[in-house]
C-alpha atoms as a PDB file:
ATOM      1  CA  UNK A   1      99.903 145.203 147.937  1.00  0.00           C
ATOM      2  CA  UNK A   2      99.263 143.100 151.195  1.00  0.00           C
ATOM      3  CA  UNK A   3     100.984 140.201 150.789  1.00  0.00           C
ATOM      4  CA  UNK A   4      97.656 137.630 151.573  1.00  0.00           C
ATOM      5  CA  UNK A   5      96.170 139.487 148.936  1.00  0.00           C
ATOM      6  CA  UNK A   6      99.186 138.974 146.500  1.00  0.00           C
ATOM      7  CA  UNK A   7      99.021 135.169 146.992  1.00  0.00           C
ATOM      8  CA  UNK A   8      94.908 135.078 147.124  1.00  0.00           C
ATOM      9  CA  UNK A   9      95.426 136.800 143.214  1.00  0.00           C
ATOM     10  CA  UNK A  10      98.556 134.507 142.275  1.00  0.00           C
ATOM     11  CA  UNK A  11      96.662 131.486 143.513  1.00  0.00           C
ATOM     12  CA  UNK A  12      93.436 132.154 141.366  1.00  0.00           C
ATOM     13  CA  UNK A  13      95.417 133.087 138.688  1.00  0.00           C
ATOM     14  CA  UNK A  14      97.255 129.766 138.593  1.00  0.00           C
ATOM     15  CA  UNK A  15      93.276 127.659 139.118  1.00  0.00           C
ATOM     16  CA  UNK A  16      92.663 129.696 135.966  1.00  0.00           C
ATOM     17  CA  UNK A  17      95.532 128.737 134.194  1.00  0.00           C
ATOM     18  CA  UNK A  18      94.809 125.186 134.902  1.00  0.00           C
ATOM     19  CA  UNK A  19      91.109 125.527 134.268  1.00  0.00           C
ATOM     20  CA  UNK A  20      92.219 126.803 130.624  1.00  0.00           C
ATOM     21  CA  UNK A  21      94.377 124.094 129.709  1.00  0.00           C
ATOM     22  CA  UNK A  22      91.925 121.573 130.894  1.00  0.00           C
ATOM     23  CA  UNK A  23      89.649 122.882 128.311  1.00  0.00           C
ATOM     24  CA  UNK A  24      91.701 123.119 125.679  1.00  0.00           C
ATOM     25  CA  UNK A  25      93.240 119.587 126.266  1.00  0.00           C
ATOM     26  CA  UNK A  26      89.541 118.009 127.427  1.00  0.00           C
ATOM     27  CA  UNK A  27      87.149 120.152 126.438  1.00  0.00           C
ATOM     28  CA  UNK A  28      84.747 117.481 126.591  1.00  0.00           C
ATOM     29  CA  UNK A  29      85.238 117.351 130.258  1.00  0.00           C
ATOM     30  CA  UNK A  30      84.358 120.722 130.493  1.00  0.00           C
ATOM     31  CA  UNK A  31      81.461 121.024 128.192  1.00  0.00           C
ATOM     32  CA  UNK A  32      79.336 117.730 129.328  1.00  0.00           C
ATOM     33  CA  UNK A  33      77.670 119.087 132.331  1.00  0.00           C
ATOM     34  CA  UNK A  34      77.661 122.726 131.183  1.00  0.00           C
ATOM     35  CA  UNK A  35      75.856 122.046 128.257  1.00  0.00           C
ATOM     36  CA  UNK A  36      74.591 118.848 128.411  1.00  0.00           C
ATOM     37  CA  UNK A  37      74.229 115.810 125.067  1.00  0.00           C
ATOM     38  CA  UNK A  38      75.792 118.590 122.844  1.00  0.00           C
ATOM     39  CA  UNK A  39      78.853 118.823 124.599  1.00  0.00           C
ATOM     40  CA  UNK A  40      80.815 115.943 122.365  1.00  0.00           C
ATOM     41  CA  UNK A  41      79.447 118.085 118.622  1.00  0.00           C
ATOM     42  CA  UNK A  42      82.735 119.793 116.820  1.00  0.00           C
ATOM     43  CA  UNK A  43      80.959 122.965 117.089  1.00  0.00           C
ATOM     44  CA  UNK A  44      80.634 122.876 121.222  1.00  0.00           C
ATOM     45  CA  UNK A  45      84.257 121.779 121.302  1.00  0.00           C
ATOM     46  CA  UNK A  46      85.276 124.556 118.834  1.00  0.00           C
ATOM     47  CA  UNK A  47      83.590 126.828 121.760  1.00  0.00           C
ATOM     48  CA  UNK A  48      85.027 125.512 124.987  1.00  0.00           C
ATOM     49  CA  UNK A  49      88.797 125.191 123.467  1.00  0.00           C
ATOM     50  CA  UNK A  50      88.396 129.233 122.823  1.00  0.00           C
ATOM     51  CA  UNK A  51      86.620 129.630 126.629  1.00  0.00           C
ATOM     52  CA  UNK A  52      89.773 127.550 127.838  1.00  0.00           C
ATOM     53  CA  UNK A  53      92.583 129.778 125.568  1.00  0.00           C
ATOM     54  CA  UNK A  54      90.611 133.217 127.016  1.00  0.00           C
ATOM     55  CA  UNK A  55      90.944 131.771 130.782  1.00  0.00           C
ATOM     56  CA  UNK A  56      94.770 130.425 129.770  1.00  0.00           C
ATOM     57  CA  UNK A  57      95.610 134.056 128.723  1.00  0.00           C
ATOM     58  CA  UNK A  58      93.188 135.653 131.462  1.00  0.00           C
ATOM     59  CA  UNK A  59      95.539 133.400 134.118  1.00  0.00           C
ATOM     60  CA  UNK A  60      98.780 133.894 132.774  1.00  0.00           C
ATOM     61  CA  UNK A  61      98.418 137.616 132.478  1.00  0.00           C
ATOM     62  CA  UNK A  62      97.838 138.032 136.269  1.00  0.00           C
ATOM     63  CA  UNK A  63     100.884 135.894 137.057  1.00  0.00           C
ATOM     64  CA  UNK A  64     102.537 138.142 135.040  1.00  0.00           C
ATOM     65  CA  UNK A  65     101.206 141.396 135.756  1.00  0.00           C
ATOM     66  CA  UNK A  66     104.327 143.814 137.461  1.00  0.00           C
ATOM     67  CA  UNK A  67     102.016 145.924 139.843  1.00  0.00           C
ATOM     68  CA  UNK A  68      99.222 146.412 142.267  1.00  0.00           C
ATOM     69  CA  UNK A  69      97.387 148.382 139.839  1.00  0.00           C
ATOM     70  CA  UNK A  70      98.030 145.618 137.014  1.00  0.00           C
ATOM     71  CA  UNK A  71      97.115 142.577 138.701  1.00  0.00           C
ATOM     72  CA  UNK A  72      94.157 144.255 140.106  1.00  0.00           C
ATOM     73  CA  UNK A  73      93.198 145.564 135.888  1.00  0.00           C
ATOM     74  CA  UNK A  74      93.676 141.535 135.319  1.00  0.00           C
ATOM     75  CA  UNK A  75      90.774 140.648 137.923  1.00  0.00           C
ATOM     76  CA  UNK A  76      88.443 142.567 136.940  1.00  0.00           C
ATOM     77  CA  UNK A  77      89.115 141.444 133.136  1.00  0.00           C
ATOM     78  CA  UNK A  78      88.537 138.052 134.965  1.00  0.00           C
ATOM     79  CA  UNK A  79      85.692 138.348 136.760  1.00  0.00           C
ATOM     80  CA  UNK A  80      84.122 140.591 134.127  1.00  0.00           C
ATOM     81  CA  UNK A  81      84.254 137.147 131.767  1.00  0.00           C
ATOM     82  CA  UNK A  82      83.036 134.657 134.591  1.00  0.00           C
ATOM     83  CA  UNK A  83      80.070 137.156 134.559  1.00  0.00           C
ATOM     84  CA  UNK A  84      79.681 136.875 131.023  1.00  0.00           C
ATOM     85  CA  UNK A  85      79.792 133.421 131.544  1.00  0.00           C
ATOM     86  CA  UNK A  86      77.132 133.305 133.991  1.00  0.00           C
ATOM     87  CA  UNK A  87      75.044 135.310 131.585  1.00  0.00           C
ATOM     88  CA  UNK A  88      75.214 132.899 128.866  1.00  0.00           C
ATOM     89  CA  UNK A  89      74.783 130.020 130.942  1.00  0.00           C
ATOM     90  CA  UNK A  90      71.739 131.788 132.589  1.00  0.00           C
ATOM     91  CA  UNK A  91      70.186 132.365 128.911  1.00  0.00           C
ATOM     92  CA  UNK A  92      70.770 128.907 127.590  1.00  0.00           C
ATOM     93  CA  UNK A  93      69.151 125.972 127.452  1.00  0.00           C
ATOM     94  CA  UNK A  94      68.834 123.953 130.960  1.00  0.00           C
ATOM     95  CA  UNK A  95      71.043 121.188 131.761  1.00  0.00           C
ATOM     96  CA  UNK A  96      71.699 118.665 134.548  1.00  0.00           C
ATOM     97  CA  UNK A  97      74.736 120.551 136.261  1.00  0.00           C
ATOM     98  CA  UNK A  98      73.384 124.409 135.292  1.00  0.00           C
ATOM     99  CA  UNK A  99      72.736 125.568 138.558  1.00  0.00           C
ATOM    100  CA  UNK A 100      76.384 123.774 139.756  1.00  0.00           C
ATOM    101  CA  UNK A 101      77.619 125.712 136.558  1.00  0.00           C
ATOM    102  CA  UNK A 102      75.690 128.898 137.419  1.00  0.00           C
ATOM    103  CA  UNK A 103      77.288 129.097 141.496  1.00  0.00           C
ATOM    104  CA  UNK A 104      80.586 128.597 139.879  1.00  0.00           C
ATOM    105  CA  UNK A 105      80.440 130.959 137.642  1.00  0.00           C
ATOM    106  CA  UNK A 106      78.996 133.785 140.243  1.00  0.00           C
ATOM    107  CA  UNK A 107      81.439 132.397 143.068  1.00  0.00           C
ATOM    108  CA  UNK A 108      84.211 133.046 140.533  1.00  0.00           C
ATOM    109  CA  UNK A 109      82.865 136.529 139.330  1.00  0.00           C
ATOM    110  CA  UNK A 110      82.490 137.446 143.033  1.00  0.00           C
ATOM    111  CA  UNK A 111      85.538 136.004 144.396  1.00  0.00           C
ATOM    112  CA  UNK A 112      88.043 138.250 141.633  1.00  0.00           C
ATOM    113  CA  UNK A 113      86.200 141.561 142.484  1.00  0.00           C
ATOM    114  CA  UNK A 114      87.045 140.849 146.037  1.00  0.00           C
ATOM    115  CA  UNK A 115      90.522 139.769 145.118  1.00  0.00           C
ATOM    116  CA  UNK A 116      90.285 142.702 142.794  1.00  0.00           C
ATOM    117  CA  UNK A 117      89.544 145.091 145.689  1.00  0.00           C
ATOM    118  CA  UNK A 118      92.013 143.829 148.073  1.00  0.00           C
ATOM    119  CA  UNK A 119      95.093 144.266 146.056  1.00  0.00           C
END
C-alpha cells in the first residue's frame, strides 16, 4: 500500500472517529442543522448517538485494519454509509444547512472510494 495512501485512509479514519464521539457526546451539535427544530426531541438524539457509535466503530476499524485489502473493505463500508446518509438526508424534510449536509455527505462518500481505490 503506497504510503500517501496509508496516511490519506489513517487520517479519515481518525476525522471519523472524532466525528463519532462528537455525536455521541453532543449529538445536539450534530443534529441542529441536519435536521433542523427537531434536533433537541429524545427521539432525534436517540438517532444521532447510534449515527455517531456506527462512524466510532466505522473509524476505529480502519485504524485497526492489518492489510491493504482490509483497510480498503473498511472504506467502502464507510463510504457505503455516508451514501446512505446522503440518501436519507436527500428524502427528508428540508432544513437550513441540507444542502451543506448533502455536499458533506457526497464529499465524504466520494472521498473513501477514492481512498478506497488507492490503497
Amino acid at each position: 500500500m503506497a504510503a500517501n495512501a496509508h496516511q490519506a485512509a489513517r487520517i479519515m479514519a481518525a476525522g471519523r472517529v472524532l466525528i463519532g464521539a462528537t455525536m455521541l457526546a453532543a449529538p445536539d451539535l450534530v443534529a441542529a442543522p441536519w435536521v433542523g427544530e427537531d434536533a433537541r426531541t429524545p427521539g432525534a438524539r436517540v438517532i444521532v448517538r447510534a449515527l455517531g457509535a456506527r462512524d466510532a466503530v466505522l473509524g476505529a476499524g480502519t485504524l485497526a485494519a492489518g492489510d491493504r485489502a482490509e483497510v480498503r473493505r473498511w472504506l467502502i463500508a464507510s463510504s457505503a454509509s455516508d451514501a446512505a446518509d446522503f440518501v436519507a438526508t436527500l428524502a427528508g424534510p428540508r432544513s437550513p444547512a441540507r444542502a451543506a449536509v448533502l455536499a458533506v455527505a457526497a464529499a465524504a462518500t466520494v472521498t473513501g472510494l477514492a481512498a478506497a481505490a488507492s490503497v
